[in-house]
N, C-alpha and C. Protein backbone atom coordinates (compact mmCIF):
# COMPACT_ATOMS: atom_id res chain seq x y z
N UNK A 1 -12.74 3.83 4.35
CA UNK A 1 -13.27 4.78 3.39
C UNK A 1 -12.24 4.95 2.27
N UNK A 2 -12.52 5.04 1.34
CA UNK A 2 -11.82 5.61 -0.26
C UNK A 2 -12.27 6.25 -1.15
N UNK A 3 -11.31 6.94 -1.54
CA UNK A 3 -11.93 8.11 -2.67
C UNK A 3 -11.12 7.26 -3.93
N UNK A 4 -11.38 7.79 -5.02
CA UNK A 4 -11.36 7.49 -6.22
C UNK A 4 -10.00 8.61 -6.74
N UNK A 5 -8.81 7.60 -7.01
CA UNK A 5 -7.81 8.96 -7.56
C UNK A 5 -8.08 9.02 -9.03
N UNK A 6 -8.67 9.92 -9.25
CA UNK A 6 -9.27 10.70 -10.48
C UNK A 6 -8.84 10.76 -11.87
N UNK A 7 -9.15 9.73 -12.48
CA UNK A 7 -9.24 9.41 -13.59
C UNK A 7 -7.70 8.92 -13.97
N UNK A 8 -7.01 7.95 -13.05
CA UNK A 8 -6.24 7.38 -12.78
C UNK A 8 -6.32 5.86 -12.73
N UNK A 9 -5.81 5.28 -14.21
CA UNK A 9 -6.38 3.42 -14.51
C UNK A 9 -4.81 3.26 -13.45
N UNK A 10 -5.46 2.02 -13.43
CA UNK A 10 -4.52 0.86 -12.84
C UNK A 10 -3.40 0.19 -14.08
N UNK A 11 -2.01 0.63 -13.95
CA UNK A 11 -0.77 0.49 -14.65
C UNK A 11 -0.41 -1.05 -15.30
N UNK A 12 -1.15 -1.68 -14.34
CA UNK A 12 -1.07 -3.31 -14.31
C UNK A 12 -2.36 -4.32 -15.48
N UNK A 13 -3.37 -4.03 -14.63
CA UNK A 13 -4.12 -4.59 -15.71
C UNK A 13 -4.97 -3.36 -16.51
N UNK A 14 -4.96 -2.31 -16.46
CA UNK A 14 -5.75 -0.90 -17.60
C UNK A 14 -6.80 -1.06 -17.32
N UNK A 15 -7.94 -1.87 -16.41
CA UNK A 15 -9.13 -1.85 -16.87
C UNK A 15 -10.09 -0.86 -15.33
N UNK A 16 -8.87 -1.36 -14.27
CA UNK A 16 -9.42 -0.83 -12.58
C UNK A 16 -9.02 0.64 -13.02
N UNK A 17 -10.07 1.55 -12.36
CA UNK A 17 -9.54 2.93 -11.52
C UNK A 17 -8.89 2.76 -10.27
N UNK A 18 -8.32 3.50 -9.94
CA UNK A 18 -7.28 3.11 -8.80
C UNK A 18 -8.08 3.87 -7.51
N UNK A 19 -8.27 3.25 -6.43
CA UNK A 19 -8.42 4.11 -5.44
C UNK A 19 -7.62 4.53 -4.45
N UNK A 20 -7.82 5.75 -3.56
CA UNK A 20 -6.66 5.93 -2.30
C UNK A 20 -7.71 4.64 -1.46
N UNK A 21 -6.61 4.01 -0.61
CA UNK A 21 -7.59 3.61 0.65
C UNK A 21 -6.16 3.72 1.78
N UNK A 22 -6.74 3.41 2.95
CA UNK A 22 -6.29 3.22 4.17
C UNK A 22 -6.35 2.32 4.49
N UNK A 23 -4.88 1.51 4.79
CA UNK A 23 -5.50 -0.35 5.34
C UNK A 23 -4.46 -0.49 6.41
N UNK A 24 -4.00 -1.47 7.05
CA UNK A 24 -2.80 -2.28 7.67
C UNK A 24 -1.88 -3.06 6.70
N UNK A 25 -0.83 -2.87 6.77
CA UNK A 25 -0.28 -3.69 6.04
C UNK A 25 0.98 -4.68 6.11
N UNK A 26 1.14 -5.75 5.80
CA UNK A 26 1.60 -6.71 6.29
C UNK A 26 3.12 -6.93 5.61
N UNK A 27 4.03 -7.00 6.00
CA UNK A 27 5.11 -6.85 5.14
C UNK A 27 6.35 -8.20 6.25
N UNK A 28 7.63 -8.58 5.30
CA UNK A 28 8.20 -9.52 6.63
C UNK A 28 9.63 -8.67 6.81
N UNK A 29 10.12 -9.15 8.09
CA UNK A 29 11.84 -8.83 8.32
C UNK A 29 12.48 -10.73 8.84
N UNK A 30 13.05 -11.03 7.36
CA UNK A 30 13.38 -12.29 7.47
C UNK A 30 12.19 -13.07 7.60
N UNK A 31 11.87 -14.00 8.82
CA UNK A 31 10.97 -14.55 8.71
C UNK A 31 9.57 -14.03 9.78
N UNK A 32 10.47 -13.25 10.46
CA UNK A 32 9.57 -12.00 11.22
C UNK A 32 8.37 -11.34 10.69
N UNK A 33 6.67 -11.48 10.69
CA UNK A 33 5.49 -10.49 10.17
C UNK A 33 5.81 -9.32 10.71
N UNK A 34 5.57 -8.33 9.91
CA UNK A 34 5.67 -7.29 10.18
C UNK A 34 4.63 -6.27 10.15
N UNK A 35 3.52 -5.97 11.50
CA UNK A 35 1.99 -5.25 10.82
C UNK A 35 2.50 -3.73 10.99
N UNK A 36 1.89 -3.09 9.64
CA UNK A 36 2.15 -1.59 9.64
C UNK A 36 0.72 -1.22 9.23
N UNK A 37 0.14 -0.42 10.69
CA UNK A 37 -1.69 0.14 10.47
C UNK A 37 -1.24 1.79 9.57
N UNK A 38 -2.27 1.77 9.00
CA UNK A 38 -2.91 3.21 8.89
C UNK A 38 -1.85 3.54 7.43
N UNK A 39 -1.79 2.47 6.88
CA UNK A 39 -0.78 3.08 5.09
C UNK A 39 -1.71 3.40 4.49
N UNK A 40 -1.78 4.92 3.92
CA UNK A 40 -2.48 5.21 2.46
C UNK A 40 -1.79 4.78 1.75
N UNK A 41 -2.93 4.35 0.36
CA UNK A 41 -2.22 3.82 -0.59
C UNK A 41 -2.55 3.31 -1.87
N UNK A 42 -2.36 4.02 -3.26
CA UNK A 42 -3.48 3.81 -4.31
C UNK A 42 -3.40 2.08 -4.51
N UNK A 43 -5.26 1.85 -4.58
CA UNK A 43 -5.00 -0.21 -4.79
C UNK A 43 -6.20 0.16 -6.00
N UNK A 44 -5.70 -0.67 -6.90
CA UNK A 44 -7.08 -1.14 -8.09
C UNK A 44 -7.87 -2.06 -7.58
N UNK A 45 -9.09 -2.02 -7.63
CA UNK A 45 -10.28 -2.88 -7.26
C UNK A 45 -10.31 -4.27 -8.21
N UNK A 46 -10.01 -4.27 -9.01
CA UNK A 46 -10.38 -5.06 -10.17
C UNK A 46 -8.89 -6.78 -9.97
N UNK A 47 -7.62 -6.12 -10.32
CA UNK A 47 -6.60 -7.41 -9.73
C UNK A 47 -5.93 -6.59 -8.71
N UNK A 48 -6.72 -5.86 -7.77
CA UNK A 48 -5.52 -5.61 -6.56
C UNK A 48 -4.31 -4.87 -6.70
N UNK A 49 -3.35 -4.69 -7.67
CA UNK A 49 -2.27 -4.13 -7.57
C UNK A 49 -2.58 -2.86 -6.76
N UNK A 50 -1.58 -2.79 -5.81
CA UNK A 50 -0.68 -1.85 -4.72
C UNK A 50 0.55 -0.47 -5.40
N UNK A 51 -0.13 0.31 -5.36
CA UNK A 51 0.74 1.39 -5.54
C UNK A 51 1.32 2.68 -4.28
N UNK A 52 2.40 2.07 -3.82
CA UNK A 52 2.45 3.42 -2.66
C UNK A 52 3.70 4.44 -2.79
N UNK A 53 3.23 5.39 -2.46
CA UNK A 53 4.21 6.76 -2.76
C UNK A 53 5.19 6.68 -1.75
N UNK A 54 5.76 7.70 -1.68
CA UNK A 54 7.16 7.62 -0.95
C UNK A 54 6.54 8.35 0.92
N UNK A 55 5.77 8.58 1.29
CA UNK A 55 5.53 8.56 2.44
C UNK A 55 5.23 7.22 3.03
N UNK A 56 3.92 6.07 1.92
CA UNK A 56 3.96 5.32 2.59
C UNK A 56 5.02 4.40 2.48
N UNK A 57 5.83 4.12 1.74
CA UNK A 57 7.34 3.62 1.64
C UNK A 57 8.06 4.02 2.83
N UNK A 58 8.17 5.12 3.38
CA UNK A 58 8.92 5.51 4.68
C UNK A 58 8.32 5.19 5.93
N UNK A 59 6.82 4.97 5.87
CA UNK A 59 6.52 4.52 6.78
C UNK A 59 6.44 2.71 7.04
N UNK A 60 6.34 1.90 6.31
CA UNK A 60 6.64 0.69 5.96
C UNK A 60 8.27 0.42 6.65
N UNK A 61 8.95 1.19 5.70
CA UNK A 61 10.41 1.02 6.41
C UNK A 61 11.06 1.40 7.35
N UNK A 62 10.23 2.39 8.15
CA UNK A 62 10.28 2.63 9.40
C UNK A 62 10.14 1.68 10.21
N UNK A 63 9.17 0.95 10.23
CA UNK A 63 8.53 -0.30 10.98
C UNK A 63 9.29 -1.20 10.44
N UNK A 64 9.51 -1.76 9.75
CA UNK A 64 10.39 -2.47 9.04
C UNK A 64 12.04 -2.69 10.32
N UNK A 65 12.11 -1.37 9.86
CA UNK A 65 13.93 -1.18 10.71
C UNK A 65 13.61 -1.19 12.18
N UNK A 66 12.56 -0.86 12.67
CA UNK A 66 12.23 -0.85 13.99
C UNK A 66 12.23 -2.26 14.61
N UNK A 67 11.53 -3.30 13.97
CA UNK A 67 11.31 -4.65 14.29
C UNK A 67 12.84 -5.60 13.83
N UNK A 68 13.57 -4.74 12.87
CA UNK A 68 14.85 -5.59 12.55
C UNK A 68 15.74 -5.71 14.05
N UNK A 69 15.81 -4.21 14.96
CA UNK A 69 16.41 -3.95 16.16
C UNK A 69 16.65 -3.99 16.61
């Protein structure tokens, strides 16, 4: 599910509204995948660009440092 962050273009290409969504997200440690479920996180529909705030940044690097271990 996603809501629409409100009258908020996409920084990258100007033309997407940006939405919140909720996904998994895939990130590496070295050559290690790294899956992190349940990141909110504003994405433009239009070329994709990824915008995440500093919660989901802490949670990314949480998992991140956890799997480095």
């Amino acid at each position: 599910m996603s809501k629409t962050t409100k009258g908020v273009l996409c920084p990258t290409c100007g033309a997407g509204q940006m939405e919140r969504v909720t996904q998994t997200v895939e990130t590496k440690v070295g050559r290690r995948k790294v899956i992190v479920p349940d990141v909110a996180f504003d994405l433009c529909p239009r070329c994709g660009e990824r915008l995440y705030d500093l919660m989901a940044l802490r949670q990314i690097r949480a998992a991140r440092d956890a799997a480095a271990a």
